[in-house]
Protein backbone atom coordinates (compact mmCIF):
# COMPACT_ATOMS: atom_id res chain seq x y z
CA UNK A 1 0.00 0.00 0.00
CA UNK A 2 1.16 3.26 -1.00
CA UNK A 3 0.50 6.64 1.35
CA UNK A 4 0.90 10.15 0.30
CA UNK A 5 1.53 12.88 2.71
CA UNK A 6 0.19 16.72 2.24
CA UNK A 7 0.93 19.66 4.65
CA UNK A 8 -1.49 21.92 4.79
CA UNK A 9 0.89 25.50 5.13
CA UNK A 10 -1.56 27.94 3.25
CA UNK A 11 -2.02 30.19 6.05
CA UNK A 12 -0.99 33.48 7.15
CA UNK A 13 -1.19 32.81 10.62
CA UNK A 14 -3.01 36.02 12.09
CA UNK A 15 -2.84 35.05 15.92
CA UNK A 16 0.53 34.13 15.55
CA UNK A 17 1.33 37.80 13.46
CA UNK A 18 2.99 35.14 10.64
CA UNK A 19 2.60 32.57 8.70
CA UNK A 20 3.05 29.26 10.97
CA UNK A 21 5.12 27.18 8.10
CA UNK A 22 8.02 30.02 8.83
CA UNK A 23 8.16 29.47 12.82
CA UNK A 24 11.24 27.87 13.37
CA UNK A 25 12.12 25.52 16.13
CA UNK A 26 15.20 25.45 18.27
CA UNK A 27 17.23 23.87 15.42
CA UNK A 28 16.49 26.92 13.15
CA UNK A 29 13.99 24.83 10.63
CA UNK A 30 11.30 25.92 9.58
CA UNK A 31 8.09 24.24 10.80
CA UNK A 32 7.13 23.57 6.87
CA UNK A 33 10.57 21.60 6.41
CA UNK A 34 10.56 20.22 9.62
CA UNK A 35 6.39 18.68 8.69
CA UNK A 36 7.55 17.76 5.13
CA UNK A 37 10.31 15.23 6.09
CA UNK A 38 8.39 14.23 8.95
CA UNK A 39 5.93 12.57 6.71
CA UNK A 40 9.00 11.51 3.92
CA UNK A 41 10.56 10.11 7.07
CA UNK A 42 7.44 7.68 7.84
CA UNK A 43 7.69 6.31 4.29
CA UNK A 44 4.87 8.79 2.96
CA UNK A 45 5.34 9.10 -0.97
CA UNK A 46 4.67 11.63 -2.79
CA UNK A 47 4.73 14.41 0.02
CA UNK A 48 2.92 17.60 -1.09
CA UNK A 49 2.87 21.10 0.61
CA UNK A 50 -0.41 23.53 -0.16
CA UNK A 51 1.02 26.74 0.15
CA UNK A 52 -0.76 30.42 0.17
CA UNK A 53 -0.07 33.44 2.25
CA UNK A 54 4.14 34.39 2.06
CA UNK A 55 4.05 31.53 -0.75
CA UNK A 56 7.13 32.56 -2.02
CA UNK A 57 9.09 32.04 0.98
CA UNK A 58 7.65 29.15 1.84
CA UNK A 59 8.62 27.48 -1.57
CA UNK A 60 11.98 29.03 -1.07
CA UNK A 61 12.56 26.71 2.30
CA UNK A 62 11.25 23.70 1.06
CA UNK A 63 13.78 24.07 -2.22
CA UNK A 64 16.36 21.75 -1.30
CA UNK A 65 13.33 19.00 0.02
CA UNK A 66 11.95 16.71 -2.53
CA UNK A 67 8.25 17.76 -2.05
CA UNK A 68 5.90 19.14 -4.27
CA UNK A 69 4.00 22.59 -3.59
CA UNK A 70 0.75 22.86 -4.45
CA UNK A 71 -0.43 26.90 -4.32
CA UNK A 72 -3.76 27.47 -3.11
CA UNK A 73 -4.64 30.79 -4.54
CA UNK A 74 -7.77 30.92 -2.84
CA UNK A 75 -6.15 30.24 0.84
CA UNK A 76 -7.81 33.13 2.62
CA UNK A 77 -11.42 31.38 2.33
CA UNK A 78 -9.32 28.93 4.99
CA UNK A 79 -8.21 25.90 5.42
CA UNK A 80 -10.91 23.69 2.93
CA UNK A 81 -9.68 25.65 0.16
CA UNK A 82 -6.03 24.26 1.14
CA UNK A 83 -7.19 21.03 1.38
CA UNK A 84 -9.15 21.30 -2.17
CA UNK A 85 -6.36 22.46 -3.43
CA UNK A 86 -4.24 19.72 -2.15
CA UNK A 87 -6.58 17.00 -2.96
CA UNK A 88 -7.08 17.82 -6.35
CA UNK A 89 -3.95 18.48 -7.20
CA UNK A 90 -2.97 14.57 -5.62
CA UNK A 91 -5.70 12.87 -7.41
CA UNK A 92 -4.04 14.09 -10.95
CA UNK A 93 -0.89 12.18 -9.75
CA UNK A 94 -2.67 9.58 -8.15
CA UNK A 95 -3.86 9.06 -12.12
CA UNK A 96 -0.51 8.72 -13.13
CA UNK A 97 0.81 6.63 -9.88
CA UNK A 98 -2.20 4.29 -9.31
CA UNK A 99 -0.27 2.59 -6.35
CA UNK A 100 -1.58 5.92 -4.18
CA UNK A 101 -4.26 4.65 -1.78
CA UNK A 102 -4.64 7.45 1.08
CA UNK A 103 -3.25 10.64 2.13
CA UNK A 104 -1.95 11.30 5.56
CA UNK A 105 -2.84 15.11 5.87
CA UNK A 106 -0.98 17.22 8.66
CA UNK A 107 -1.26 21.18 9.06
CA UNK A 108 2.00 22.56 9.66
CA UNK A 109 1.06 23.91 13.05
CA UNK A 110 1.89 20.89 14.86
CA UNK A 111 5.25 20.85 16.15
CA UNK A 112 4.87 18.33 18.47
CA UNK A 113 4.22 15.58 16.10
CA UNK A 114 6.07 12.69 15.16
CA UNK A 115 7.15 9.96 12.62
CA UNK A 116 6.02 7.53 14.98
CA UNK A 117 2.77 8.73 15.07
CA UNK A 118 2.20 8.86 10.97
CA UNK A 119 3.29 5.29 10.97
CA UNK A 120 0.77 4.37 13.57
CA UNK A 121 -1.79 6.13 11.76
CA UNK A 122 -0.93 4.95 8.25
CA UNK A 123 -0.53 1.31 9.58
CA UNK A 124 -4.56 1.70 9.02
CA UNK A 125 -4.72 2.87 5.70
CA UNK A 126 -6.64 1.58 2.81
CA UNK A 127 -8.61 3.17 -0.37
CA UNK A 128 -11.83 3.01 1.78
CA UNK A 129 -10.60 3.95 5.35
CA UNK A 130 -10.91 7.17 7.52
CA UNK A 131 -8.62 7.10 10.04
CA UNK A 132 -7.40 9.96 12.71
CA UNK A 133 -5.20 10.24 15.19
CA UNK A 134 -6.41 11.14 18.79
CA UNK A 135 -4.74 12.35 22.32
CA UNK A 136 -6.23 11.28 25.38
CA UNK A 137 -9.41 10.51 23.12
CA UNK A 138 -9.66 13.95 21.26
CA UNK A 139 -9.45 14.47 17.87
CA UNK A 140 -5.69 15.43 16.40
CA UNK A 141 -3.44 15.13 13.42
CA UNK A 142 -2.89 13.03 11.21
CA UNK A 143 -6.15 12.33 9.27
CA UNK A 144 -5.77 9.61 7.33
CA UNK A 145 -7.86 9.66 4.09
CA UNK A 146 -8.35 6.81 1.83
CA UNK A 147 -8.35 7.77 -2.09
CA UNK A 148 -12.66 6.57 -1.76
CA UNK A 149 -13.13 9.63 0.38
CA UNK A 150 -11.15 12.21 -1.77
CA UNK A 151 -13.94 13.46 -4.28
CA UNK A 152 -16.37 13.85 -1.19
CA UNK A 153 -13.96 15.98 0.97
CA UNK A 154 -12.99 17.70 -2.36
CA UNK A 155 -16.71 18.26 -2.30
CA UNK A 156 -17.65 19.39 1.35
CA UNK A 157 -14.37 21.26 2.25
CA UNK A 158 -15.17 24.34 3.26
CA UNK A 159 -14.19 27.27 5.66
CA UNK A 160 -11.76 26.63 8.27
CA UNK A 161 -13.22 23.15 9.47
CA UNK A 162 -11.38 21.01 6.36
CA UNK A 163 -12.68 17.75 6.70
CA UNK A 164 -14.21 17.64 9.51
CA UNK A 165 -17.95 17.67 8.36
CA UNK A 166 -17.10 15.52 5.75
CA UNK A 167 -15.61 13.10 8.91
CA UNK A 168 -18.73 13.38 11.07
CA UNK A 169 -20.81 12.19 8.63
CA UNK A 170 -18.58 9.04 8.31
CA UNK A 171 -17.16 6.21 10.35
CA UNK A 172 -13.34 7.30 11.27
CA UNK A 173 -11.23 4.81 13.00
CA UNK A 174 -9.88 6.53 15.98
CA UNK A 175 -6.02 5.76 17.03
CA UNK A 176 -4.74 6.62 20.38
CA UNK A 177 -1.61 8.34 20.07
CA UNK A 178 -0.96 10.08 23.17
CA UNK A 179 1.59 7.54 24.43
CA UNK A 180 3.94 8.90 20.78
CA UNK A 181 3.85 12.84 20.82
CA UNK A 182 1.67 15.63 22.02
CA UNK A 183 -0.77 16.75 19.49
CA UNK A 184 -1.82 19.97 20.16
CA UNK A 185 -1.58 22.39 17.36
CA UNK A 186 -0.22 26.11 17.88
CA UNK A 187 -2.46 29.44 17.45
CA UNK A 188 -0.17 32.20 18.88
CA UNK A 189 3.04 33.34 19.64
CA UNK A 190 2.20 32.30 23.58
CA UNK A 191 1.25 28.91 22.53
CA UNK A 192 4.84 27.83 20.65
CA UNK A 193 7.24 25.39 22.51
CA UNK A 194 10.28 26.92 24.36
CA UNK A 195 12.86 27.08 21.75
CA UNK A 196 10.27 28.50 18.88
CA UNK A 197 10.47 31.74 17.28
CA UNK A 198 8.32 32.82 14.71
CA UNK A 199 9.52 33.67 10.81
């Protein structure tokens, strides 16, 4: 089985006063980067990144990865516009590559994630499943979302919620992952880890 990852970095992240996929953490990457090879590093292939706001920049760090960037140019309707964009975009090359079967999608404000947890979450994957991570039994990142599900998400993505109405009116398969990382995601500069600046 064959799982894509996307990043979802459109933002311009206007509680944090800058885009999030240019926060760096104590190492001096970029959160974009640092998302990008977390997914390459779980054995997700291809890896895309839905840019938007600063989309320039963004492309610029993610030059030397071997991800493609998918522009959303309607990013400021919110997050379901990255996630059409994304989508869309994946099922063209899922056309050429018919080994693709899901998409692990992460947005790029979640810095404590980890490698582990995408191979947890992808261990779950098939065409037809809907699978997302959860800490402590509430809902986090990844979503896991098998190539079945892609034209309705396409379809209902809207707003700032992504997939989630698309995922309530579905069964998702719920994987505890609290024991892996900490999955809260980061709205504003007093939210980031110690060690994180923004861009």
């Amino acid at each position: 089985m064959k799982i894509a990852g996307m990043v979802l970095a459109a933002g311009a992240g206007r509680r944090m006063g800058s885009p999030k996929a240019l926060v760096h953490d104590p190492d001096g990457v970029t959160w974009v980067v640092r998302a990008s090879r977390l997914l390459d590093a779980a054995g997700c292939s291809p890896v895309l990144v839905v840019v938007g706001a600063a989309a320039d920049q963004v492309r610029a760090e993610l030059a030397a990865d071997p991800v493609e960037v998918v522009e959303a140019t309607d990013w400021a309707e919110g997050m379901g516009a990255s996630l059409r964009a994304g989508l869309t975009t994946l099922r063209t090359v899922a056309r050429a590559d018919a080994g693709i079967d899901a998409v692990l999608v992460v947005p790029v404000d979640v810095p404590g994630l980890t490698a582990a947890v995408i191979r947890r979450v992808a261990a779950a994957g098939s065409r037809s499943a809907l699978v997302r991570a959860v800490y402590g039994g509430q809902p986090g990142h990844p979503v896991l979302l098998g190539q079945d599900h892609w034209d309705g998400v396409i379809a209902t993505a809207r707003g700032d919620e992504g997939a989630r109405a698309y995922l309530k009116r579905h069964e998702v398969v719920e994987i505890e992952c609290s024991d892996l990382a900490e999955g809260a995601d980061v709205d504003t500069v007093g939210q980031l880890p110690e060690g994180h600046r923004p861009g």
